[in-house]
Protein backbone atom coordinates (compact mmCIF):
# COMPACT_ATOMS: atom_id res chain seq x y z
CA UNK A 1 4.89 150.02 -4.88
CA UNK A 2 8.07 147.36 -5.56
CA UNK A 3 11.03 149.37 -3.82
CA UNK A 4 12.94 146.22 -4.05
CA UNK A 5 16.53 147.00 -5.29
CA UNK A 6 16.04 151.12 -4.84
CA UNK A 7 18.97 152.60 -2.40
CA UNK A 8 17.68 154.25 0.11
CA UNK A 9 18.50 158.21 -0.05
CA UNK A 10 21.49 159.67 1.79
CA UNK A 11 19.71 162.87 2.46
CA UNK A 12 17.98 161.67 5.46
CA UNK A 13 18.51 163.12 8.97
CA UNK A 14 16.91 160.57 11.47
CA UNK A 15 16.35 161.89 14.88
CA UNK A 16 13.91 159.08 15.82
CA UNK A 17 17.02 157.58 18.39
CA UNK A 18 18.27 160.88 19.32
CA UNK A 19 16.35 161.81 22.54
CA UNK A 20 16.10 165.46 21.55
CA UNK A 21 12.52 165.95 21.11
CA UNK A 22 9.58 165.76 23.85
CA UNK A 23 7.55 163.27 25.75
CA UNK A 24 4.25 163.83 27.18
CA UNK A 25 3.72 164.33 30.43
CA UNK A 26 0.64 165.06 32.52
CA UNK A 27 -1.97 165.31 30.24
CA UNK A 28 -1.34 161.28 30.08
CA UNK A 29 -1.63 159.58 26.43
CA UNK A 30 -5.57 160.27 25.62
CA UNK A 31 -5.22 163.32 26.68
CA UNK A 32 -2.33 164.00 24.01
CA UNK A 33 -4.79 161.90 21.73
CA UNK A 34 -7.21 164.82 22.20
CA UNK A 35 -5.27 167.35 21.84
CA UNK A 36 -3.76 165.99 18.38
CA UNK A 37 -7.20 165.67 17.24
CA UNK A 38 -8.28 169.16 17.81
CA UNK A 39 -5.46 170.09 16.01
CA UNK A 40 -5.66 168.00 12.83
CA UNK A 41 -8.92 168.41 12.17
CA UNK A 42 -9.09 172.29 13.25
CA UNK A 43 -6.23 172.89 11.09
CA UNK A 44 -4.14 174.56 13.87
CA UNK A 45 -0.41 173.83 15.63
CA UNK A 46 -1.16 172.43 18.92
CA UNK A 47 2.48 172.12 19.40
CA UNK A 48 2.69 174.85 21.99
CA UNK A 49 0.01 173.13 24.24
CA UNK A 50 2.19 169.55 23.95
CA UNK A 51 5.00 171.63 24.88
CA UNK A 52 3.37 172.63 28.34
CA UNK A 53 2.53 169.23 29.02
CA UNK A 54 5.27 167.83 27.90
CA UNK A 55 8.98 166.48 29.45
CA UNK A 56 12.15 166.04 27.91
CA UNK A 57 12.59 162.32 26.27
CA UNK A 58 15.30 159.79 26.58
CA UNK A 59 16.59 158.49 23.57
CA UNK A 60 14.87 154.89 22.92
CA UNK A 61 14.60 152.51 21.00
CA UNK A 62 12.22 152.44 17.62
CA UNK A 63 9.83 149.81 17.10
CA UNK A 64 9.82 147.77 14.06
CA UNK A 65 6.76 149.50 12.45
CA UNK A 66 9.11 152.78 12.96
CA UNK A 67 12.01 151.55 11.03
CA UNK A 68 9.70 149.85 8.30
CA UNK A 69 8.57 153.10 7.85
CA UNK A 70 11.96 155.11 7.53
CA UNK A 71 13.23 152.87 5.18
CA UNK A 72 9.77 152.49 2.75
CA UNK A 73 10.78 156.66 3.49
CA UNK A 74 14.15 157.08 2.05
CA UNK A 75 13.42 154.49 -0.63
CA UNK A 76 10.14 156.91 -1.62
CA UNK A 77 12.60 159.77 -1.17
CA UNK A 78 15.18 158.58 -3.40
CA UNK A 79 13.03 157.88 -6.20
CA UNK A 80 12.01 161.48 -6.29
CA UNK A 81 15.73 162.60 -6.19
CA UNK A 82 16.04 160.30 -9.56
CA UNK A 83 12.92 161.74 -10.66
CA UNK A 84 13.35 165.60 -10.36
CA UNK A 85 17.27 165.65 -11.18
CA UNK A 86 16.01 164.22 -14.54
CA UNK A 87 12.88 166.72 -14.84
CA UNK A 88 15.17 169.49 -13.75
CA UNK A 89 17.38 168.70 -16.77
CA UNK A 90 15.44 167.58 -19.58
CA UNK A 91 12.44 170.27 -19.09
CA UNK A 92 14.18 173.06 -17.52
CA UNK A 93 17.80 172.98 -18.04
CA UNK A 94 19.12 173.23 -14.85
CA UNK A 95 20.44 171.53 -12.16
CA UNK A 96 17.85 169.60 -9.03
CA UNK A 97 19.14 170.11 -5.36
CA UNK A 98 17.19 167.59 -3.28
CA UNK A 99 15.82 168.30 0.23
CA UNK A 100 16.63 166.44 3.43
CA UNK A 101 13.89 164.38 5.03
CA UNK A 102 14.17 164.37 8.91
CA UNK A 103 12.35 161.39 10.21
CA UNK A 104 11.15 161.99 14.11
CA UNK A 105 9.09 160.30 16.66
CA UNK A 106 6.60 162.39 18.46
CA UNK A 107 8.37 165.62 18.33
CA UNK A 108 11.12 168.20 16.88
CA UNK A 109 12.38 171.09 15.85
CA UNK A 110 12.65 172.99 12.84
CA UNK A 111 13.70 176.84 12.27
CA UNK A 112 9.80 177.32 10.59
CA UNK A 113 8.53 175.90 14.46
CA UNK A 114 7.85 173.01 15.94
CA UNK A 115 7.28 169.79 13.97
CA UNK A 116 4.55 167.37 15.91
CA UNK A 117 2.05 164.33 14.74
CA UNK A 118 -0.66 167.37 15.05
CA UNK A 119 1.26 169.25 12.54
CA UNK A 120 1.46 166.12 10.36
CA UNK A 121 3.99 166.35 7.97
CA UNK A 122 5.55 169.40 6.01
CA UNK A 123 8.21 171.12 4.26
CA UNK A 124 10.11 174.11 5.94
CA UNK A 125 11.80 176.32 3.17
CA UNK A 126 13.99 177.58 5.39
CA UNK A 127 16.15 174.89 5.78
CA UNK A 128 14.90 173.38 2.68
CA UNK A 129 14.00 170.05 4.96
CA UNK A 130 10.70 167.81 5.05
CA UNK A 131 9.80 166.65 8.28
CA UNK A 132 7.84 163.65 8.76
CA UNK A 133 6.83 161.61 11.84
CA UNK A 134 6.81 157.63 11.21
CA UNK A 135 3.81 157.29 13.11
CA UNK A 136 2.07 159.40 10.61
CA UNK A 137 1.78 156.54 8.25
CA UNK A 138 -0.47 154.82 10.97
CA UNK A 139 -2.99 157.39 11.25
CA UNK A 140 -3.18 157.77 7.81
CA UNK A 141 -4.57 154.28 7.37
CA UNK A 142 -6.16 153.65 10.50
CA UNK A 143 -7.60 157.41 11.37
CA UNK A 144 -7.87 158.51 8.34
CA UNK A 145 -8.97 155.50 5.87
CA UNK A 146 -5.94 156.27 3.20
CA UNK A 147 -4.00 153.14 3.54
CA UNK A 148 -1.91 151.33 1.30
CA UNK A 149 2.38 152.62 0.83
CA UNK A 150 1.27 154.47 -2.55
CA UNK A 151 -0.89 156.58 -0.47
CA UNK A 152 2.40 157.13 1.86
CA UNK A 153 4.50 157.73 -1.09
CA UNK A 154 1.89 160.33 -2.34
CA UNK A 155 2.63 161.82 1.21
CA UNK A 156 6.09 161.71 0.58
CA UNK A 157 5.51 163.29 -2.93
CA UNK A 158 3.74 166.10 -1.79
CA UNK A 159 5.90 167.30 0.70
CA UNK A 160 8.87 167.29 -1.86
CA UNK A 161 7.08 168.82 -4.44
CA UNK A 162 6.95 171.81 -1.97
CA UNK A 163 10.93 171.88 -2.46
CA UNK A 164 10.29 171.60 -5.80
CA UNK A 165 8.18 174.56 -5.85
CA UNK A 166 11.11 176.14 -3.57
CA UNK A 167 14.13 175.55 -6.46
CA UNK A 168 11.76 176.98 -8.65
CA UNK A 169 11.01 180.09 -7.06
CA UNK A 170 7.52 179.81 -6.03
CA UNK A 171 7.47 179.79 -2.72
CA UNK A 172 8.91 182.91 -1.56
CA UNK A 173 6.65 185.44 -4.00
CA UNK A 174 3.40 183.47 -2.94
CA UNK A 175 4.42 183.87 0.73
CA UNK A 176 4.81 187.44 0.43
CA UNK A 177 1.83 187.98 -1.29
CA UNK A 178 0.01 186.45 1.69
CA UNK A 179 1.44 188.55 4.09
CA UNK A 180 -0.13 191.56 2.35
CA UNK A 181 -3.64 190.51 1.66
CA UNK A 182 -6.32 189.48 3.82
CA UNK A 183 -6.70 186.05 5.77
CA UNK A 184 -9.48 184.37 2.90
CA UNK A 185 -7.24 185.40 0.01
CA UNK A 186 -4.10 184.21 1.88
CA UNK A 187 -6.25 180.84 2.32
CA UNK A 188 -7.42 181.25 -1.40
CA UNK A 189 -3.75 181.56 -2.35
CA UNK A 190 -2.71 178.66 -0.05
CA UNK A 191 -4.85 176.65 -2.04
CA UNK A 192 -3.06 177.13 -5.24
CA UNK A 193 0.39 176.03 -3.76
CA UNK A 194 -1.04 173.49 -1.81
CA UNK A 195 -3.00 171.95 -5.18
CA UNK A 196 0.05 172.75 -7.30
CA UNK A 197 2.02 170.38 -5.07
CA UNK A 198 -0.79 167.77 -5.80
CA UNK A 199 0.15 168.04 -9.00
CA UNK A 200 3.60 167.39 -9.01
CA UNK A 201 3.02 164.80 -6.84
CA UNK A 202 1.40 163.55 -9.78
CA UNK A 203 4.18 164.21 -12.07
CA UNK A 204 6.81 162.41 -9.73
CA UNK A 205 4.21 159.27 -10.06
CA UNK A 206 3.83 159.18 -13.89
CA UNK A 207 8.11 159.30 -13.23
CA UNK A 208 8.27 155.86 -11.60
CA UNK A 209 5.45 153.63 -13.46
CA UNK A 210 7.79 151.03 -13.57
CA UNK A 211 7.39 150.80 -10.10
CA UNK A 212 3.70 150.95 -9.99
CA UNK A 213 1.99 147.82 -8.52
CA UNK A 214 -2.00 147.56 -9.44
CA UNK A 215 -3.53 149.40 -7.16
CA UNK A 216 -1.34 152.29 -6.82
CA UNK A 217 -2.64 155.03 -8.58
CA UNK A 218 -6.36 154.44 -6.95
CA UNK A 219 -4.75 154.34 -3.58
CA UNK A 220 -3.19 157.37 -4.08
CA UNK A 221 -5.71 158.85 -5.17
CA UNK A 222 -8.65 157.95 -2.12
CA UNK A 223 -5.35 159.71 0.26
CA UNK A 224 -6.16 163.17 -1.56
CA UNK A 225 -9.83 162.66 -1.31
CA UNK A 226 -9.36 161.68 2.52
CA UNK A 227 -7.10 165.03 3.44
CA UNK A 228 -9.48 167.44 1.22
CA UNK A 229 -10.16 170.31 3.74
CA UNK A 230 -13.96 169.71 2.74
CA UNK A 231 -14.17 165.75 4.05
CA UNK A 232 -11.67 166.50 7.10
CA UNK A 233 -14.03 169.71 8.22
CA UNK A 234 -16.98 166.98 7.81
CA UNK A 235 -15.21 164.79 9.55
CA UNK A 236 -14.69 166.94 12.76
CA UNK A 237 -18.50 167.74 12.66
CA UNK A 238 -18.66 171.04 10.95
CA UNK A 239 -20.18 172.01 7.86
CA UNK A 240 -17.42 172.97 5.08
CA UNK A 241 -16.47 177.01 4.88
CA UNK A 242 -15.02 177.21 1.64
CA UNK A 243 -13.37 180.93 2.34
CA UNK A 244 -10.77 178.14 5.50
CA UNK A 245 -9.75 175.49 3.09
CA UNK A 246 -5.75 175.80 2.86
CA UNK A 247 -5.42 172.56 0.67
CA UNK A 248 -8.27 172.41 -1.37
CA UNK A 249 -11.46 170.22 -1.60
CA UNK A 250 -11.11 166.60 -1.92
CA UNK A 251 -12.09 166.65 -5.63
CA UNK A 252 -9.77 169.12 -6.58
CA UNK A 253 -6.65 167.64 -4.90
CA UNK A 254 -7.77 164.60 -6.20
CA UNK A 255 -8.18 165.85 -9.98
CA UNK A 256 -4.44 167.82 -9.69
CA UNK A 257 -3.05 164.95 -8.64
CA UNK A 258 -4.17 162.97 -11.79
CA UNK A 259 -3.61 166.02 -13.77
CA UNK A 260 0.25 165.49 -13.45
CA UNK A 261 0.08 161.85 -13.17
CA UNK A 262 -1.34 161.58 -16.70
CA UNK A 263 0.32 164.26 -18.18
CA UNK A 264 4.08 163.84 -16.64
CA UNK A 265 4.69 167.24 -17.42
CA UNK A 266 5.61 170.66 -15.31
CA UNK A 267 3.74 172.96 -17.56
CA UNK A 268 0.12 171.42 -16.63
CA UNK A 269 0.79 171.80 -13.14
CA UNK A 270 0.45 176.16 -13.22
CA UNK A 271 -2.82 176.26 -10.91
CA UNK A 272 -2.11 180.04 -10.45
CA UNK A 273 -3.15 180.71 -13.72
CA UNK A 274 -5.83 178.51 -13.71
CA UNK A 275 -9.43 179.95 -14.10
CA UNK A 276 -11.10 177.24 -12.68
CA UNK A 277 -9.45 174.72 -9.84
């Protein structure tokens, strides 16, 4: 992706160098290994069992994969400011309030709980923040087999089109509902946001062609095949149980992703009245 000559975004709060998140402690570094695996891979926040293993950090000093990664970050980030204050005016008529992106090492804090490599990254609505760790971006390509910086844009992508779906009013109905049905169609419903962010992760890509490299779009794409809850279930040994996916099977997050991407448009991206995902 050529991010040569694109600012970096303002609305980035790094806490990387603050010393206010966690070290671990007793469990020793493969035993924090194991315990982020378990969680990945089961799908669960293992935060609270880092948390009573863990000590309280000193600030330090990144390294310079660390700071590569926050700025490839804030460069990805403000290309999707560019690209959604222009969507949110020429297709809807309205006015695009970006999100913050808070870059952190190991761990942090956010008001929707703690933020942790096992939790890998996300979007909390209620500060309207992503949260990413830069050592994500590692485990991506060398845990996961997703490498290449259009698969960590696509990362990037996804996690703001949550906001996205946030301005526009999704999130909040589709949260409720899942409070008041059972756990498989809170899962099944899951599904639908989680895919519909796909696709305007797609949409956001289709945006910024001009800043495609060859490549791109296939790398991209092999990332949403590699997080599909299908291949990470197979991955962690156990055979696939449709009625736990909360993201969707590779295939599908792969085909909502090029849904938007080939499309460009908001209006293909309604999964939750799709008939078929």
């Amino acid at each position: 992706m050529r991010l040569r000559g694109v600012k970096s975004s303002r609305n980035v709060d790094d806490r990387r160098r603050a010393g206010g998140g966690r070290r671990a402690g007793g469990v020793g570094l493969f035993g924090v290994l194991i315990i982020l695996a378990i969680g990945y891979f089961a799908g669960i926040d293992v935060t609270p069992l880092l948390n009573q293993t863990a000590a309280p950090a000193q600030s330090q000093a990144t390294t310079a994969e660390q700071d590569q990664a926050a700025d490839f970050s804030t460069r990805v980030l403000a290309t999707t400011e560019e690209v959604w204050d222009d969507i949110f005016a020429n297709q809807l008529g309205r006015d695009y309030t970006p999100p913050v992106l808070v870059l952190f090492s190991g761990l942090t804090q956010s008001p929707c709980g703690g933020a942790s490599g096992a939790t890998g990254p996300f979007y909390c609505p209620v500060d309207q923040k992503a949260y990413l760790d830069t050592d994500f971006f590692v485990t991506l390509n060398r845990q996961m087999g997703a490498g290449g910086d259009f698969a960590a844009a696509y990362v990037i992508a996804h996690e703001v089109a949550h906001h996205v779906q946030n301005q526009l009013g999704i999130l909040a109905p589709v949260d409720q509902r899942r409070r008041q049905v059972s756990k498989v169609e809170a899962n099944a419903l899951t599904v639908r946001l989680e895919l519909q962010a796909d696709c305007l992760a797609g949409v956001w890509a289709n945006n910024v062609g001009e800043l495609l490299e060859p490549g791109d779009i296939e790398e991209a794409l092999n990332a949403a095949v590699r997080i599909g809850d299908d291949h990470l279930q197979r991955q962690a040994g156990r055979v696939p149980a449709p009625h736990t996916f909360t993201h969707g099977t590779s295939k599908q997050r792969a085909g909502w992703f090029a849904r938007g991407y080939q499309s460009g448009n908001l209006s293909q991206c309604d999964t939750f009245s799709a008939a078929n995902l």
